[in-house]
Protein backbone atom coordinates (compact mmCIF):
# COMPACT_ATOMS: atom_id res chain seq x y z
CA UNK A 1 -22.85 -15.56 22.92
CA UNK A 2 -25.68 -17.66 22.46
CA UNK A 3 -26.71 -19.76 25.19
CA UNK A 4 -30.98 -19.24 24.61
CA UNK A 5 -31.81 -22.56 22.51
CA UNK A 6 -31.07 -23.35 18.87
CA UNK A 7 -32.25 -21.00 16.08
CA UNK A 8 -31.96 -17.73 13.93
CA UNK A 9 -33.35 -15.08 16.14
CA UNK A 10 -30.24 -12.37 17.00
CA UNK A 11 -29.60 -13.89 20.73
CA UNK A 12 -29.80 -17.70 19.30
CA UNK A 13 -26.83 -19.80 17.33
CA UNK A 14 -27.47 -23.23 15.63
CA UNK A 15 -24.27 -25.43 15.32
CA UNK A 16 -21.47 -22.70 15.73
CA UNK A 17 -18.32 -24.07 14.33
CA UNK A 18 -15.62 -21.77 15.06
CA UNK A 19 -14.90 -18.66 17.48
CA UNK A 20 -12.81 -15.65 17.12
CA UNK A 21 -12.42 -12.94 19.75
CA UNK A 22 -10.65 -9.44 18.79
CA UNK A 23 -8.45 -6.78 20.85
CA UNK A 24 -11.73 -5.68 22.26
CA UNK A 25 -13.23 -8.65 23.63
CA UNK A 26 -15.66 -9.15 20.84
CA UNK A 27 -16.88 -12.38 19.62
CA UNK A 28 -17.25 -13.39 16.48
CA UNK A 29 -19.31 -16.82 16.16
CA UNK A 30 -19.12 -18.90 12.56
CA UNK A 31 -23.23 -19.95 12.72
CA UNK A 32 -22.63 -22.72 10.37
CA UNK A 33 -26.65 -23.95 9.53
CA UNK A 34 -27.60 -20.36 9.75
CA UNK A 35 -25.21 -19.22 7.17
CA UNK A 36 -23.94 -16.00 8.88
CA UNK A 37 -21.18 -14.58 10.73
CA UNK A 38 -22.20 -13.29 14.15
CA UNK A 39 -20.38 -10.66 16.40
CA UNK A 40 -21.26 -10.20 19.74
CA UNK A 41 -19.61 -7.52 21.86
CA UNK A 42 -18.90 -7.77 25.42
CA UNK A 43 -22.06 -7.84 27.37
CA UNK A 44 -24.24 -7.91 25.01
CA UNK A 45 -27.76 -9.65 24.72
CA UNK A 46 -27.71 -10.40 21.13
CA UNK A 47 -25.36 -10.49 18.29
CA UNK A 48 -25.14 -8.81 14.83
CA UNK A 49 -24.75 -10.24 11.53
CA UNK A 50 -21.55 -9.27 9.98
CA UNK A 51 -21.19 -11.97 7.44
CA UNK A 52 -23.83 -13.45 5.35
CA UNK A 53 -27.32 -13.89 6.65
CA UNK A 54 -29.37 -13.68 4.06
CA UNK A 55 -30.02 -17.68 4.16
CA UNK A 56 -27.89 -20.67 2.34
CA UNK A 57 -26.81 -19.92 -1.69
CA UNK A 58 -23.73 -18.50 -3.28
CA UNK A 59 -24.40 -14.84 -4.10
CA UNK A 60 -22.10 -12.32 -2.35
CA UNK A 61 -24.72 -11.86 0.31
CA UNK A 62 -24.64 -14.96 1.30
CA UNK A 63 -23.10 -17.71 2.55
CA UNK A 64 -23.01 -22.01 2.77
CA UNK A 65 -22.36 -23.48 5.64
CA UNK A 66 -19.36 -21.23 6.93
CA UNK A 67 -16.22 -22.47 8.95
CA UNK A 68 -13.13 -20.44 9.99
CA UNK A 69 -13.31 -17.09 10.69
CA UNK A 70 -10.75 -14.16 11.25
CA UNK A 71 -10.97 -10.23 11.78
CA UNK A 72 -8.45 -8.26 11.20
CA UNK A 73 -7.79 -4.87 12.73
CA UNK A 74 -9.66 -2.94 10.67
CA UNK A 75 -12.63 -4.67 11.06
CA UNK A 76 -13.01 -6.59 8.41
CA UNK A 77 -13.89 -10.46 8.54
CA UNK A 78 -12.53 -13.28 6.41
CA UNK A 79 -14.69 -16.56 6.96
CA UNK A 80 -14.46 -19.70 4.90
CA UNK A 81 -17.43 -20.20 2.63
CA UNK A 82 -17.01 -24.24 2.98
CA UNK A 83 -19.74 -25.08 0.75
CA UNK A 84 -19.27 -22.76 -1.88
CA UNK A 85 -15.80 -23.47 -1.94
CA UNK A 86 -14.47 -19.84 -1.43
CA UNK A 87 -12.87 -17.44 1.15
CA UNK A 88 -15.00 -14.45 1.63
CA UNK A 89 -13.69 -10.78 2.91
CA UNK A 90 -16.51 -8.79 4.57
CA UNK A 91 -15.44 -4.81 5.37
CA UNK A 92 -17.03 -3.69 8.32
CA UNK A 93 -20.64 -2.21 7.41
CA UNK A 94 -21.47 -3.84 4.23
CA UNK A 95 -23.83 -6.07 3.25
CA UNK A 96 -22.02 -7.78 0.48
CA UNK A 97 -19.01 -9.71 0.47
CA UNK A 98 -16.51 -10.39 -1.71
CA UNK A 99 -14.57 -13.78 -3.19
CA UNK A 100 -10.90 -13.66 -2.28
CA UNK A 101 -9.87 -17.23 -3.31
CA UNK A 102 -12.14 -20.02 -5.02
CA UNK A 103 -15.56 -20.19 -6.21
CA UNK A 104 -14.38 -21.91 -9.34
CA UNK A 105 -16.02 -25.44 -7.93
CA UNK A 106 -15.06 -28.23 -6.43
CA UNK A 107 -11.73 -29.81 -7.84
CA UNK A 108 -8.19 -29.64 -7.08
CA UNK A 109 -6.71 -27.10 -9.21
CA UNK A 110 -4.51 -24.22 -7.49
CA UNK A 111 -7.40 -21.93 -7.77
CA UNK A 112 -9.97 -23.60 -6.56
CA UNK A 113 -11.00 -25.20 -3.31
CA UNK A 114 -12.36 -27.89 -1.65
CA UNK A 115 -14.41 -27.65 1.48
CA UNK A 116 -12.07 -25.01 3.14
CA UNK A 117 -12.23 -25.27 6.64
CA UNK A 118 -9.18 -23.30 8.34
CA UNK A 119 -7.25 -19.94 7.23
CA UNK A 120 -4.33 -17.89 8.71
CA UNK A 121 -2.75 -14.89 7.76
CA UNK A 122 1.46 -14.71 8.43
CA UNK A 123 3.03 -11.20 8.93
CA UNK A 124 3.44 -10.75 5.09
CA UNK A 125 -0.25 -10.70 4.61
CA UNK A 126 -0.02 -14.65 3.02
CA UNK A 127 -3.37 -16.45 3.27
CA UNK A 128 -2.98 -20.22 4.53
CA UNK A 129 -6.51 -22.08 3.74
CA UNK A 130 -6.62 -25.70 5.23
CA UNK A 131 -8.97 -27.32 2.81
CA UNK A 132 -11.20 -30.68 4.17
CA UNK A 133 -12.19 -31.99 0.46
CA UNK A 134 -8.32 -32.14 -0.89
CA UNK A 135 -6.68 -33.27 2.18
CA UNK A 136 -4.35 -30.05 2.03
CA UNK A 137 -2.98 -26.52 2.83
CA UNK A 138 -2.56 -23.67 0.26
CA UNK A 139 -0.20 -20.08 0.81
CA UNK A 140 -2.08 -17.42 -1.66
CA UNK A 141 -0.69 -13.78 -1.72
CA UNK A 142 -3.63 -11.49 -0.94
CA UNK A 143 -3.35 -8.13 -2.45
């Protein structure tokens, strides 16, 4: 993935921050100034925006600065918004995301976040966010 200079074109990352790779060898690439989620299947060229990509804000199409990223089986990718304070869920094939947890600014309240960095899910289907800004993990039950 990668590996052809800094920048935004589909075969270029700039400042990846985290890495997943799924049952089928894919990787998916947190492209943290480019504000997207990349996948890249085996052997390929160039990647595809799963995530975000539509440049830095906060509307559900696109993303600040994102962090940790997961995929589950069906598909469908959970990335840390860190700058918007939020964990996003992207189904595979849409455009638009969704807010699971946060987005309700920057403090320390139980539903909001703080620079979220790092999430998990346990065999219950519990969410574990590691959050950079409050020094601290939360366990939210994602329905």
């Amino acid at each position: 993935a990668g590996g052809n200079g800094e920048g935004t074109r589909l075969d270029q990352l700039s400042a990846l921050h985290y890495v997943f790779v799924d049952g089928d060898h894919s990787v998916y690439v947190s492209d943290y100034w480019n504000h997207r989620v990349m996948k890249w299947e085996e052997g390929a060229k160039q990647g595809v925006v799963v995530a975000g990509g539509q440049g830095k804000g906060n509307s559900l199409t696109q993303m600040n600065e994102p962090e940790g990223v997961l995929v589950d089986q069906l598909g469908t990718v959970h990335v840390t918004d860190s700058r918007n304070h939020r964990i996003m869920r992207w189904p595979k094939g849409v455009t638009q995301g969704s807010v699971i947890v946060g987005g309700n600014g920057y403090e320390a309240q139980s539903n909001q976040l703080a620079s979220p960095i790092g999430l998990s899910f346990d065999r219950h289907g519990n969410l574990y966010v590691a959050e950079y800004g409050n020094h601290r993990v939360q366990k939210f039950n994602i329905v």
